[in-house]
C-alpha atoms as a PDB file:
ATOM      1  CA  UNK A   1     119.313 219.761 148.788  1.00  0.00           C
ATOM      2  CA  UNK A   2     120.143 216.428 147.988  1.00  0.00           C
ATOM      3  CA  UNK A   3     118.970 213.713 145.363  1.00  0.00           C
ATOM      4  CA  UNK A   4     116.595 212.070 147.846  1.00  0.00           C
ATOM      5  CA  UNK A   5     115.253 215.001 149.540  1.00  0.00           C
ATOM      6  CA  UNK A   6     114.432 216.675 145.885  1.00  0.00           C
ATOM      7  CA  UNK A   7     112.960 213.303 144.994  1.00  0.00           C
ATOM      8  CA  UNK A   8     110.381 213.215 147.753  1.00  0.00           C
ATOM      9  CA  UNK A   9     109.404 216.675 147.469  1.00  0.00           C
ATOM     10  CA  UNK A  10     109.126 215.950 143.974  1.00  0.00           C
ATOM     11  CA  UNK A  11     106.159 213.049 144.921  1.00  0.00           C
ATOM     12  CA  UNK A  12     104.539 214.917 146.948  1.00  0.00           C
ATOM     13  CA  UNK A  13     103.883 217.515 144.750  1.00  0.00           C
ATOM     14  CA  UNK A  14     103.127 215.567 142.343  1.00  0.00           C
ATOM     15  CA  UNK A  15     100.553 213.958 144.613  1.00  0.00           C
ATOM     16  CA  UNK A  16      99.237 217.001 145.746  1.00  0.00           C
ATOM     17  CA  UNK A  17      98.321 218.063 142.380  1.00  0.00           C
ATOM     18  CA  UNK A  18      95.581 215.163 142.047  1.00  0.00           C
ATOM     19  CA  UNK A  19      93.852 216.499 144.972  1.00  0.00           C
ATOM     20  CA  UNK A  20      90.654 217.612 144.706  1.00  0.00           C
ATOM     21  CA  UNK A  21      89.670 221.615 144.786  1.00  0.00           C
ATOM     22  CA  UNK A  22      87.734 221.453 147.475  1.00  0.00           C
ATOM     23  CA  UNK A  23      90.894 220.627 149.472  1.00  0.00           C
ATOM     24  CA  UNK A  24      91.408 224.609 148.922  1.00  0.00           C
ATOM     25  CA  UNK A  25      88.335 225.911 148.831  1.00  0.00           C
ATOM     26  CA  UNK A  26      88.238 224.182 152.587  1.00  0.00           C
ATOM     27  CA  UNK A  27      91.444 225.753 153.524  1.00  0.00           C
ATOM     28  CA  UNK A  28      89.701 229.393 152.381  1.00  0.00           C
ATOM     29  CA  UNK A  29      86.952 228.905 154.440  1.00  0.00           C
ATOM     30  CA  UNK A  30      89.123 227.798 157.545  1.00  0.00           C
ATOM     31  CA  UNK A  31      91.135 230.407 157.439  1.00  0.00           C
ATOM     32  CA  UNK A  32      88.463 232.959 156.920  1.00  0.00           C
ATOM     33  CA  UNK A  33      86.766 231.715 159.832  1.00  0.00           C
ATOM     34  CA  UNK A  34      89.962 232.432 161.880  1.00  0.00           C
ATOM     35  CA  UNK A  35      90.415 235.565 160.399  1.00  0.00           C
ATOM     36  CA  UNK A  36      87.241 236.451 161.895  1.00  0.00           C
ATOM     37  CA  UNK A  37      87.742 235.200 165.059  1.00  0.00           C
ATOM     38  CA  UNK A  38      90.976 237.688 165.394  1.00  0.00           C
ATOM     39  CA  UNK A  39      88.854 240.865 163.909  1.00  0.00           C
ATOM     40  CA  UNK A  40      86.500 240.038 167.092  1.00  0.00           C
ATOM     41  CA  UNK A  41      89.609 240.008 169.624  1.00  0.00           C
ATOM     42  CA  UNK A  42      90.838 243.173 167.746  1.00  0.00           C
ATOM     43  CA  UNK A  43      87.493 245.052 168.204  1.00  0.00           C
ATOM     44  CA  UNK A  44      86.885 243.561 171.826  1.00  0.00           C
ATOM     45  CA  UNK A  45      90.535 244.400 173.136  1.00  0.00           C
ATOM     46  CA  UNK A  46      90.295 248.037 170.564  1.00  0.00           C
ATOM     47  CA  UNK A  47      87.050 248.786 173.568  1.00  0.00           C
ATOM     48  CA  UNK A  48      89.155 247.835 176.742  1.00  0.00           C
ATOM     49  CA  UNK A  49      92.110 250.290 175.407  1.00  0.00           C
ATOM     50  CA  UNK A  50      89.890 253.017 175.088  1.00  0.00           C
ATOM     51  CA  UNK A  51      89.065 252.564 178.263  1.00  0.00           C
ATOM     52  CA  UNK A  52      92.833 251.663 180.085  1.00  0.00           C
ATOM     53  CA  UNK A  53      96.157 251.569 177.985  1.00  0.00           C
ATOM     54  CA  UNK A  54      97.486 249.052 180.134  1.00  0.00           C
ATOM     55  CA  UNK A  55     100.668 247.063 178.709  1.00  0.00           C
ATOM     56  CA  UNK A  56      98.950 243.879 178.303  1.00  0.00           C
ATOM     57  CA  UNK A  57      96.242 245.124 176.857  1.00  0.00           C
ATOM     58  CA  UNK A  58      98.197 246.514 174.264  1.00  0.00           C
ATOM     59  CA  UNK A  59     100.367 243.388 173.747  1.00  0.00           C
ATOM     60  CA  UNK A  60      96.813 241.480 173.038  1.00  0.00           C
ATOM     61  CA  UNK A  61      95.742 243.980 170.671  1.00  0.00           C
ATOM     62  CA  UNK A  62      99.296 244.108 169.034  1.00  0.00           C
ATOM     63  CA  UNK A  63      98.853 239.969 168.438  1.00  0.00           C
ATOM     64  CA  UNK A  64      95.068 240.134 167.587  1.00  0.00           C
ATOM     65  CA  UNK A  65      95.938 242.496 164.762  1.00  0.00           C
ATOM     66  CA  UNK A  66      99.329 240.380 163.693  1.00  0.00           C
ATOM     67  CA  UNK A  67      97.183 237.077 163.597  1.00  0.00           C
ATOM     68  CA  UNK A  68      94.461 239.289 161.774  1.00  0.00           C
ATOM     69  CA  UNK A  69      96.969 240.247 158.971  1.00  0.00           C
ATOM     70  CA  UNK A  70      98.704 236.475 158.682  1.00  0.00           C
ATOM     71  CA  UNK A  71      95.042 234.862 157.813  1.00  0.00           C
ATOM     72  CA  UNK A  72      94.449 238.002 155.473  1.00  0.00           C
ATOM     73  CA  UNK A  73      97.857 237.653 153.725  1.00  0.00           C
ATOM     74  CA  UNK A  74      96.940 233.637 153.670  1.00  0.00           C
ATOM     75  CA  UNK A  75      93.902 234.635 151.977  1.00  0.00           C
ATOM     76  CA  UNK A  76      95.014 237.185 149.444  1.00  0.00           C
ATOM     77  CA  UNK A  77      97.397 234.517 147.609  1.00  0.00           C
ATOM     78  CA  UNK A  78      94.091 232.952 146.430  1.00  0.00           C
ATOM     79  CA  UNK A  79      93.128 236.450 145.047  1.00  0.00           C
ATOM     80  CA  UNK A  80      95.797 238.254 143.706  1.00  0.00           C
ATOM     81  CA  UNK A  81      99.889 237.172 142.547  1.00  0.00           C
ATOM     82  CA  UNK A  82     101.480 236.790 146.218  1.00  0.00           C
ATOM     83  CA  UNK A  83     104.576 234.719 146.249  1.00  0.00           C
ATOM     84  CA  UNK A  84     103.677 231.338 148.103  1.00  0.00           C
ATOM     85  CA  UNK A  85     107.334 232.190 149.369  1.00  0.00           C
ATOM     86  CA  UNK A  86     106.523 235.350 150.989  1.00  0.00           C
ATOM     87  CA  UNK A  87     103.317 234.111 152.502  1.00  0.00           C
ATOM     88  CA  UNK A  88     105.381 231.292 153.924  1.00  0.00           C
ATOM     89  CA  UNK A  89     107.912 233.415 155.713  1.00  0.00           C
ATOM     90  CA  UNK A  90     105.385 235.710 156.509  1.00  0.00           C
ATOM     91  CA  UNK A  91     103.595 233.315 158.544  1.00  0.00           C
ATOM     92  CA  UNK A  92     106.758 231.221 160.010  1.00  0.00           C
ATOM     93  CA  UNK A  93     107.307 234.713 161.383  1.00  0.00           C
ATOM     94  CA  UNK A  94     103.852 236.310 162.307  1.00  0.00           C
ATOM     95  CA  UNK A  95     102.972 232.873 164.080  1.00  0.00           C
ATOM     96  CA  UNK A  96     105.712 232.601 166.353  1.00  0.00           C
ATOM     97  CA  UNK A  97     106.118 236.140 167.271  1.00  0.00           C
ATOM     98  CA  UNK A  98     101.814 235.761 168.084  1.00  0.00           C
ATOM     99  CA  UNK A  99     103.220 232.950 170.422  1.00  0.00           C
ATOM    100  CA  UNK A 100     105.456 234.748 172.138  1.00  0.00           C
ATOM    101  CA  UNK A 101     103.330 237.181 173.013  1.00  0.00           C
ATOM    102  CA  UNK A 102     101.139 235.068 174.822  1.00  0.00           C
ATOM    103  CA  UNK A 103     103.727 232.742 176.405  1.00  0.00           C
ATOM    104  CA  UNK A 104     104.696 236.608 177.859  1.00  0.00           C
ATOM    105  CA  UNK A 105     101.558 237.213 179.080  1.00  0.00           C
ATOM    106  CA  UNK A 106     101.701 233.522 181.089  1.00  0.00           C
ATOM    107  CA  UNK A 107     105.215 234.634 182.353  1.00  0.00           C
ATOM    108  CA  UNK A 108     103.528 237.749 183.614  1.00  0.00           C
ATOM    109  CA  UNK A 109     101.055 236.580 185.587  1.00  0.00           C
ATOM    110  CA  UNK A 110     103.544 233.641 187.394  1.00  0.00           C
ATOM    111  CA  UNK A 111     105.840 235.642 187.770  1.00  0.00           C
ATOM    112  CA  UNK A 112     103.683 237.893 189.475  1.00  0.00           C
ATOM    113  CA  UNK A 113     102.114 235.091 191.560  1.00  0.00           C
ATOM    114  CA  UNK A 114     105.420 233.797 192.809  1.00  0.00           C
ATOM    115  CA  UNK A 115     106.397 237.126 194.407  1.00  0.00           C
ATOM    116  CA  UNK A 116     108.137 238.046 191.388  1.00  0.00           C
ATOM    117  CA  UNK A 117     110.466 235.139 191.772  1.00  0.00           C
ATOM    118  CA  UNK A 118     113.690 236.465 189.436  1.00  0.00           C
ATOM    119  CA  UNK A 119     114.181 232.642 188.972  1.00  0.00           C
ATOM    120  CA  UNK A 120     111.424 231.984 187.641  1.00  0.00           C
ATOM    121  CA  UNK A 121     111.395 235.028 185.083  1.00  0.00           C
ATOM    122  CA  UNK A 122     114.737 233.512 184.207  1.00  0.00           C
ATOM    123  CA  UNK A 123     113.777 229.820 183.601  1.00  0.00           C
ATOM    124  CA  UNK A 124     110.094 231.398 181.729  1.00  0.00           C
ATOM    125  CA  UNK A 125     112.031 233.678 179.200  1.00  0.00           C
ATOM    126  CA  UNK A 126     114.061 230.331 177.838  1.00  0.00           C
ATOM    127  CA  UNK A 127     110.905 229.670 175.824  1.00  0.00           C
ATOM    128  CA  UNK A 128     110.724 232.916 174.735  1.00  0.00           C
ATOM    129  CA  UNK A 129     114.377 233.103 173.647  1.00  0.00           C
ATOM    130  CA  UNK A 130     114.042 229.381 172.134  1.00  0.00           C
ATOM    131  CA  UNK A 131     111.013 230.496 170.107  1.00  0.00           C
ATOM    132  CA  UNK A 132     113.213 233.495 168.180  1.00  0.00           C
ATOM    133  CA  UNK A 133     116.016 230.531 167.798  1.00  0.00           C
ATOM    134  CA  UNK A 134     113.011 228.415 166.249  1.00  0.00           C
ATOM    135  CA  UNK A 135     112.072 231.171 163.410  1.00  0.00           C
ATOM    136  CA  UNK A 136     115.440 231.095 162.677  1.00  0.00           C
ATOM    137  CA  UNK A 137     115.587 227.206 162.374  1.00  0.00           C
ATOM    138  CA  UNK A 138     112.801 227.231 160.260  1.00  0.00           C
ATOM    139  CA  UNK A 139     113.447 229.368 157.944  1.00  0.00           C
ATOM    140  CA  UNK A 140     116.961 228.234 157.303  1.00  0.00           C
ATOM    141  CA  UNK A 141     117.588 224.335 158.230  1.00  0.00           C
ATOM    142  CA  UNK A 142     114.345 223.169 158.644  1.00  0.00           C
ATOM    143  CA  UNK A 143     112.944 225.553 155.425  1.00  0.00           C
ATOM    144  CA  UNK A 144     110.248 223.960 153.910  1.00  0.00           C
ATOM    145  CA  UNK A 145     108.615 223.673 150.402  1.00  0.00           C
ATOM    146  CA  UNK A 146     105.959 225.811 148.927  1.00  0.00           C
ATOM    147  CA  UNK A 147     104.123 225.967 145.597  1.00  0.00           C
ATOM    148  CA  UNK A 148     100.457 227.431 144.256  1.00  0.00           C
ATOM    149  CA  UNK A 149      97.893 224.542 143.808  1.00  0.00           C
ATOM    150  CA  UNK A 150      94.676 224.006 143.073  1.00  0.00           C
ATOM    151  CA  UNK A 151      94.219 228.024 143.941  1.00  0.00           C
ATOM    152  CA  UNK A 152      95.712 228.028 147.320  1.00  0.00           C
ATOM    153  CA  UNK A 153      99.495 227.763 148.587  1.00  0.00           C
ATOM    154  CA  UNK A 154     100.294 223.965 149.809  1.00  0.00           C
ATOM    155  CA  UNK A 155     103.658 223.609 151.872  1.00  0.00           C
ATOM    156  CA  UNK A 156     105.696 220.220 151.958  1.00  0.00           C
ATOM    157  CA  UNK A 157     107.416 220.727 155.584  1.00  0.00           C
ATOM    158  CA  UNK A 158     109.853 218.301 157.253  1.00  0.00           C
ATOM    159  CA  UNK A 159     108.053 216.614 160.206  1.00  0.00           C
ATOM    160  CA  UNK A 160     111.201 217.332 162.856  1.00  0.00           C
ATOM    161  CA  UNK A 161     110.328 221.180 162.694  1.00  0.00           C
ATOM    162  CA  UNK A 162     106.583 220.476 163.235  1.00  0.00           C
ATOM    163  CA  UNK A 163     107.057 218.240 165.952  1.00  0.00           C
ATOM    164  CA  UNK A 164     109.651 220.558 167.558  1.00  0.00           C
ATOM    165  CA  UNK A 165     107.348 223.368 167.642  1.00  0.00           C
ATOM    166  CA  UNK A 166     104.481 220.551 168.844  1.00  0.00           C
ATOM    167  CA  UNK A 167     107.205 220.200 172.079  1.00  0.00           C
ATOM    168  CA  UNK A 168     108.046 223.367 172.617  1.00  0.00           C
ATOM    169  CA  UNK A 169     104.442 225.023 172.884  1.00  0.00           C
ATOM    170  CA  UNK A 170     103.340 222.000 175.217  1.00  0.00           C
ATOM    171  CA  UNK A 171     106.104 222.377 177.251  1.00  0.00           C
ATOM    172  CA  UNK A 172     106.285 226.113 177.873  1.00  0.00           C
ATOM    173  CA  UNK A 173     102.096 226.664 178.411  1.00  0.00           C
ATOM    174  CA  UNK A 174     102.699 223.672 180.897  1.00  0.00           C
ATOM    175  CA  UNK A 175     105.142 224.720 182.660  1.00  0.00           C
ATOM    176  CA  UNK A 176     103.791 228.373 183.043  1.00  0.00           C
ATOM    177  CA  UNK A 177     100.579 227.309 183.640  1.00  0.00           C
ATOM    178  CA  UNK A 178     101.580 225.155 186.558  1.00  0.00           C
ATOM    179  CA  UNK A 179     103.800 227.906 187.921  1.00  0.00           C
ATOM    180  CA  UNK A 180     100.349 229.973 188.294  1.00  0.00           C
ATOM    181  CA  UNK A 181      97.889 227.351 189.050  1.00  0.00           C
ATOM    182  CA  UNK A 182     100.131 226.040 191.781  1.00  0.00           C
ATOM    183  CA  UNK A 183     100.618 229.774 193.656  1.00  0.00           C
ATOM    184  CA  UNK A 184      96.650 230.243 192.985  1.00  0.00           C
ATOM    185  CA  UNK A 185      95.311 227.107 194.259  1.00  0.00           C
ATOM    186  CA  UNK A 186      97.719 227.602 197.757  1.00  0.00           C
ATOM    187  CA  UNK A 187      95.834 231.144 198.063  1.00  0.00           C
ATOM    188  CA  UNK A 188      92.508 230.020 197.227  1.00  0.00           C
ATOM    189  CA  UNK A 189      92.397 227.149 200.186  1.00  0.00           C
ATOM    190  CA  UNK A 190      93.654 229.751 202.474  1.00  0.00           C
ATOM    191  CA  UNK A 191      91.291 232.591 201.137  1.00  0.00           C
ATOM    192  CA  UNK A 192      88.710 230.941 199.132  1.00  0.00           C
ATOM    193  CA  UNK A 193      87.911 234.646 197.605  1.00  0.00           C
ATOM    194  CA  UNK A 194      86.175 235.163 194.677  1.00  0.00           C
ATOM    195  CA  UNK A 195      88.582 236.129 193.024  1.00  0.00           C
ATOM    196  CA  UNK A 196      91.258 233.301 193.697  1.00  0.00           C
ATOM    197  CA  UNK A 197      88.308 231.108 192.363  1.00  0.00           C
ATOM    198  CA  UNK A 198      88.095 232.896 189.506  1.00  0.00           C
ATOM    199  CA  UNK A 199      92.072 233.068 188.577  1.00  0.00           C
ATOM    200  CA  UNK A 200      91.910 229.380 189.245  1.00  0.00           C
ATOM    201  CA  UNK A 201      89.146 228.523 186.821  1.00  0.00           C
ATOM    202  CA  UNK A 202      90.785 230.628 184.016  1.00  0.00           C
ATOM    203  CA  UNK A 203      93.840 229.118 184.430  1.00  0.00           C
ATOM    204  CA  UNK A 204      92.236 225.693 184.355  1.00  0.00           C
ATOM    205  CA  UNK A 205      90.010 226.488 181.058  1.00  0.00           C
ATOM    206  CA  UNK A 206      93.221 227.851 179.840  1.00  0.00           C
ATOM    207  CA  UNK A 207      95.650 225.215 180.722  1.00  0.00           C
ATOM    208  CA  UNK A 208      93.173 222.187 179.441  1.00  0.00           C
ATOM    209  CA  UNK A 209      92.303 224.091 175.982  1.00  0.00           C
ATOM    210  CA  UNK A 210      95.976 225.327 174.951  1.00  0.00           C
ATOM    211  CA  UNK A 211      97.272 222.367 175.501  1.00  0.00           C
ATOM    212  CA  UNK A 212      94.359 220.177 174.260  1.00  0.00           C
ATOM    213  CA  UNK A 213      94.797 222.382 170.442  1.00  0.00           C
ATOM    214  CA  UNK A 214      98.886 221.767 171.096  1.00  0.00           C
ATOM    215  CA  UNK A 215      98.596 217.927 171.081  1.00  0.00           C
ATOM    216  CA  UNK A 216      95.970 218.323 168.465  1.00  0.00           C
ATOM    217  CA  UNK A 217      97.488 220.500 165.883  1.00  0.00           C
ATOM    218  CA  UNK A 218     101.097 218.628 166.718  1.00  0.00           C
ATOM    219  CA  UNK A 219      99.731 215.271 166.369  1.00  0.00           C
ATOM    220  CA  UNK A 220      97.822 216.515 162.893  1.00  0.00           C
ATOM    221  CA  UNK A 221     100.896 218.183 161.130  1.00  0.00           C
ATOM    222  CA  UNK A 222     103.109 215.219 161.939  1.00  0.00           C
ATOM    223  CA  UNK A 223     100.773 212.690 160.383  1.00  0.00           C
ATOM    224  CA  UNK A 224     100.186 215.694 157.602  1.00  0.00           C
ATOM    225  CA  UNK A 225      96.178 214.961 157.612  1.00  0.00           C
ATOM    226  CA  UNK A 226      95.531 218.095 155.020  1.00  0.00           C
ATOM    227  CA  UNK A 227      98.958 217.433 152.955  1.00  0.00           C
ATOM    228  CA  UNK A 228     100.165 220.366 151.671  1.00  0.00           C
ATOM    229  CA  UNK A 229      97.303 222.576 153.442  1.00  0.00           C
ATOM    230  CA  UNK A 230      97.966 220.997 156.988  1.00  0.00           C
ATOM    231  CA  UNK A 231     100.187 223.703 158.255  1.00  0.00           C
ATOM    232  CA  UNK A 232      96.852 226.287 158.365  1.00  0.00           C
ATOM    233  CA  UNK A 233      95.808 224.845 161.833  1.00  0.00           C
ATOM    234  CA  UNK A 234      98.712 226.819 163.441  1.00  0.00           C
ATOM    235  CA  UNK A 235      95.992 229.539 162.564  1.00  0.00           C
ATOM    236  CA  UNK A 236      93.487 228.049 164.507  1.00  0.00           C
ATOM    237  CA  UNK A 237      95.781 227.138 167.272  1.00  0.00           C
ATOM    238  CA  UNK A 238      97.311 230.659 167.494  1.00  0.00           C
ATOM    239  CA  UNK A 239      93.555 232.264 167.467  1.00  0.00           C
ATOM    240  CA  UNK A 240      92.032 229.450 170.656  1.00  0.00           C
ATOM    241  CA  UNK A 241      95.133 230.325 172.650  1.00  0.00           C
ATOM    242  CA  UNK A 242      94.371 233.769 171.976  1.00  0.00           C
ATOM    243  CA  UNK A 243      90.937 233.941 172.913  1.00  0.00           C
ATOM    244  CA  UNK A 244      91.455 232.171 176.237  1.00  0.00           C
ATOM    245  CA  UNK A 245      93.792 234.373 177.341  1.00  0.00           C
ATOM    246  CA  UNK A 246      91.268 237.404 176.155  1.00  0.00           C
ATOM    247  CA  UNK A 247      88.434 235.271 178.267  1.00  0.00           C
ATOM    248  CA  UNK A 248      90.735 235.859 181.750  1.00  0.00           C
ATOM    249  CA  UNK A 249      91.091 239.600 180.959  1.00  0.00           C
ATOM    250  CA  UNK A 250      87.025 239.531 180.427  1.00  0.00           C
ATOM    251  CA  UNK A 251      86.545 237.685 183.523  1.00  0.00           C
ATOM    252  CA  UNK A 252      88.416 239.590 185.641  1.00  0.00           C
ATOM    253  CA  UNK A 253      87.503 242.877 184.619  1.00  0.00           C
ATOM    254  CA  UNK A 254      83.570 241.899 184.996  1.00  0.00           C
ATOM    255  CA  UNK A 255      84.902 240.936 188.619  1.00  0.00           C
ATOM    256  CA  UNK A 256      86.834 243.617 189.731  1.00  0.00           C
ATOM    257  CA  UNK A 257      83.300 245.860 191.096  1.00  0.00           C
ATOM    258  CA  UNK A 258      83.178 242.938 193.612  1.00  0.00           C
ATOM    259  CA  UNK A 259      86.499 242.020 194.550  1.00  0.00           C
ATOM    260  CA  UNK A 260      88.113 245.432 195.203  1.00  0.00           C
ATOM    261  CA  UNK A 261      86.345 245.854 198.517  1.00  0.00           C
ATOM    262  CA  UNK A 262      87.458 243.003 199.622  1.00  0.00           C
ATOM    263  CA  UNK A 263      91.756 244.045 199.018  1.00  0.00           C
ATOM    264  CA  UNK A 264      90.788 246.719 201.542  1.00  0.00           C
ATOM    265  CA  UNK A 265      92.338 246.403 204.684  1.00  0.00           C
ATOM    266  CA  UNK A 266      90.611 247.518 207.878  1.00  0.00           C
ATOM    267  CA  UNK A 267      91.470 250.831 209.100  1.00  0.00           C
ATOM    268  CA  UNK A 268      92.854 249.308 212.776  1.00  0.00           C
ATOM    269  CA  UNK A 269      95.561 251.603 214.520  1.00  0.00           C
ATOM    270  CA  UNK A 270      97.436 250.590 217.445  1.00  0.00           C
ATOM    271  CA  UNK A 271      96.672 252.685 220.766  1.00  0.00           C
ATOM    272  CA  UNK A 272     100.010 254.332 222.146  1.00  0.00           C
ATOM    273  CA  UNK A 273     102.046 251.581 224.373  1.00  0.00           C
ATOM    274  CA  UNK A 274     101.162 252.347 228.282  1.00  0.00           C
ATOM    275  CA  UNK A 275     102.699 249.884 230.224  1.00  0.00           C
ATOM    276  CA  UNK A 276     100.432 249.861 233.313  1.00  0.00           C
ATOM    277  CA  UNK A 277      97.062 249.189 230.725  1.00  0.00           C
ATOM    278  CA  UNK A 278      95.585 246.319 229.739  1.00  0.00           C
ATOM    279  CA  UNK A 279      95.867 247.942 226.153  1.00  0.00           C
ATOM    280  CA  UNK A 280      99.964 248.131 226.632  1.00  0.00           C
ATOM    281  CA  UNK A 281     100.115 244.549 228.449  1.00  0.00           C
ATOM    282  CA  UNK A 282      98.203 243.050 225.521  1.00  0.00           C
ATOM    283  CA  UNK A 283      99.656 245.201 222.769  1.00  0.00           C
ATOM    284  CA  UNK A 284      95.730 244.771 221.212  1.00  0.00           C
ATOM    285  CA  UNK A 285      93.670 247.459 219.006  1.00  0.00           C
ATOM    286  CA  UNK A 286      90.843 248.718 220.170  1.00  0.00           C
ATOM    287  CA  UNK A 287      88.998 246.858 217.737  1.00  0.00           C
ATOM    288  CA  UNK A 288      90.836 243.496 219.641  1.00  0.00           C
ATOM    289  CA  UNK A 289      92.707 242.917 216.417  1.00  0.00           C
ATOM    290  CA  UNK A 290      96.129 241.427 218.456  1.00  0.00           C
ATOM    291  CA  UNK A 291      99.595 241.976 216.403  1.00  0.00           C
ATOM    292  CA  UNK A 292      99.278 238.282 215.320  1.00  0.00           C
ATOM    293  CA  UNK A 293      95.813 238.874 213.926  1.00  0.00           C
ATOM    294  CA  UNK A 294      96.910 242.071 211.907  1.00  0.00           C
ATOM    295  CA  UNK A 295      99.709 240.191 210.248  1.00  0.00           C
ATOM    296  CA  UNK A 296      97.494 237.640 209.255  1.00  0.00           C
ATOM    297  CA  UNK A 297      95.120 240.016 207.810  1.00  0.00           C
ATOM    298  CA  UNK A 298      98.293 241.780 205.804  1.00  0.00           C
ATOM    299  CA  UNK A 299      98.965 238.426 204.425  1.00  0.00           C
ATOM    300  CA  UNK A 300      95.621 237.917 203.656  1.00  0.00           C
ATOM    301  CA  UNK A 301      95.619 240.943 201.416  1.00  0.00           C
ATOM    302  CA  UNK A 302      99.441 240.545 200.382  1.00  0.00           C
ATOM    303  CA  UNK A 303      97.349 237.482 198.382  1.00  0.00           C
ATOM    304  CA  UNK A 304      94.780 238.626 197.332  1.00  0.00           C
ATOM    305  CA  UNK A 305      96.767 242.066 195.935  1.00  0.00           C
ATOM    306  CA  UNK A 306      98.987 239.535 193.720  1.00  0.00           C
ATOM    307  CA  UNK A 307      96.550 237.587 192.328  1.00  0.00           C
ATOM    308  CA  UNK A 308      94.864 241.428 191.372  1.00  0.00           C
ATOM    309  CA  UNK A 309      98.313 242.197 189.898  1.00  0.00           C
ATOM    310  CA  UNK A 310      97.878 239.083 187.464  1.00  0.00           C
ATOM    311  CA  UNK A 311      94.686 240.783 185.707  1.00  0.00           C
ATOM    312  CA  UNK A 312      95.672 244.300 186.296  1.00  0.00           C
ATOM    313  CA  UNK A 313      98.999 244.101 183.930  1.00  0.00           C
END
């Protein structure tokens, strides 16, 4: 570290330790709040895998419980001798893995909207790949500061690595949220099912809200608004993105009584071909479903089965 770098830190530390307590006493109470937010998604997601151990379920749960444990460890450095370090890394870690599991759950369900386009699975997992590179970054070149004040832990971070993460989360929930919306919206003005209206809606609310709290949060830690205590609105970020990703899983499984009937396709069977009948001339069903008509109608359900496939994960 050089003579400069030391030097700021050095002032800002300095300044932090004139602000006021309530500074942390606020920062308790925030994160608390979260906290609680993430023991609701744990007990909410804890019911649906009692119900169906499905691999997205579990992923959910797995994150719930991870951002559950961050804002407790977070918490527990105001109560009992936790290194500020530790609570640091902890977090740079816990964070970012939370984030890739719901950037994986987006990649999912475009990947599974775009007929499992393999280029598309390989252009969504560079965000993945460049969010493990990022924990890296941050804990090494872009490490920041981190001492106990005023009863909490206050960080003194280098804007670049804020406003790095800012990009990347903006990008990646744009880009995968487009990749869905886009497939959705085409099958919704063909089909204008119930379902397709649904997937579309989520993936709206979801779309406007994650990146909403991305440009938020980013825009906050770069102008460091809380000082030392700015860096606990990745908490909040981490627990909205959470929850509206939770909100599509509870919206389509409170839909799927009504829209199963609807994947069913009708039991038509072709008659044997007889030349000399109308029936062979025409190549029709007897329910006058032509061959043209029946492809439609497999297309039809070809849609409505992949959107399905984006909830049923």
């Amino acid at each position: 570290m050089d003579n400069s770098t030391l030097t700021t830190n050095c002032t800002q530390a300095v300044k932090l330790l004139t602000e006021p307590d309530t500074a942390g006493a606020f920062s308790i109470m925030f994160v608390s709040v979260c906290m609680s937010c993430f023991v609701w998604q744990i007990v909410y997601l804890g019911l649906l895998l009692r119900k169906s151990y499905k691999p997205l379920y579990i992923l959910m749960f797995v994150q719930a419980v991870g951002g559950c444990v961050c804002a407790f460890v977070t918490l527990l450095t105001s109560l009992i001798s936790v290194s500020c370090k530790f609570r640091l890394i902890f977090s740079i870690v816990t964070v970012n893995l939370g984030d890739v599991a719901i950037q994986t759950v987006l990649l999912w369900k475009a990947y599974i909207c775009n007929d499992r386009s393999r280029r598309l699975l390989t252009i969504g997992s560079i965000p993945l790949v460049g969010i493990l590179i990022f924990i890296i970054l941050n804990c090494t070149v872009g490490q920041s500061q981190t001492y106990f004040i005023a009863g909490v832990c206050t960080t003194l971070y280098p804007t670049w690595i804020v406003a790095l993460k800012a990009v990347m989360d903006f990008s990646s929930n744009l880009f995968l949220s487009l990749c869905f919306l886009k497939v959705v919206y085409r099958h919704y003005t063909i089909l204008g099912s119930s379902l397709q209206k649904a997937l579309l809606k989520d993936g709206l609310i979801y779309l406007i809200g994650a990146i909403l709290s991305n440009l938020i949060c980013g825009i906050l830690l770069i102008l460091k608004v809380m000082g030392g205590l700015t860096p606990i609105l990745y908490t909040l970020d981490w627990s909205l993105a959470s929850y509206l990703i939770i909100k599509q899983l509870k919206g389509g499984r409170s839909k799927d009584a009504v829209i199963a009937p609807s994947l069913a396709i009708p039991n038509i069977v072709l008659p044997s071909y007889h030349p000399n009948t109308s029936y062979g001339r025409s190549m029709s069903s007897p329910l006058g479903c032509s061959i043209s008509t029946c492809d439609d109608l497999k297309v039809r359900h070809d849609m409505e089965s992949s959107g399905k496939a984006a909830w049923d994960f």
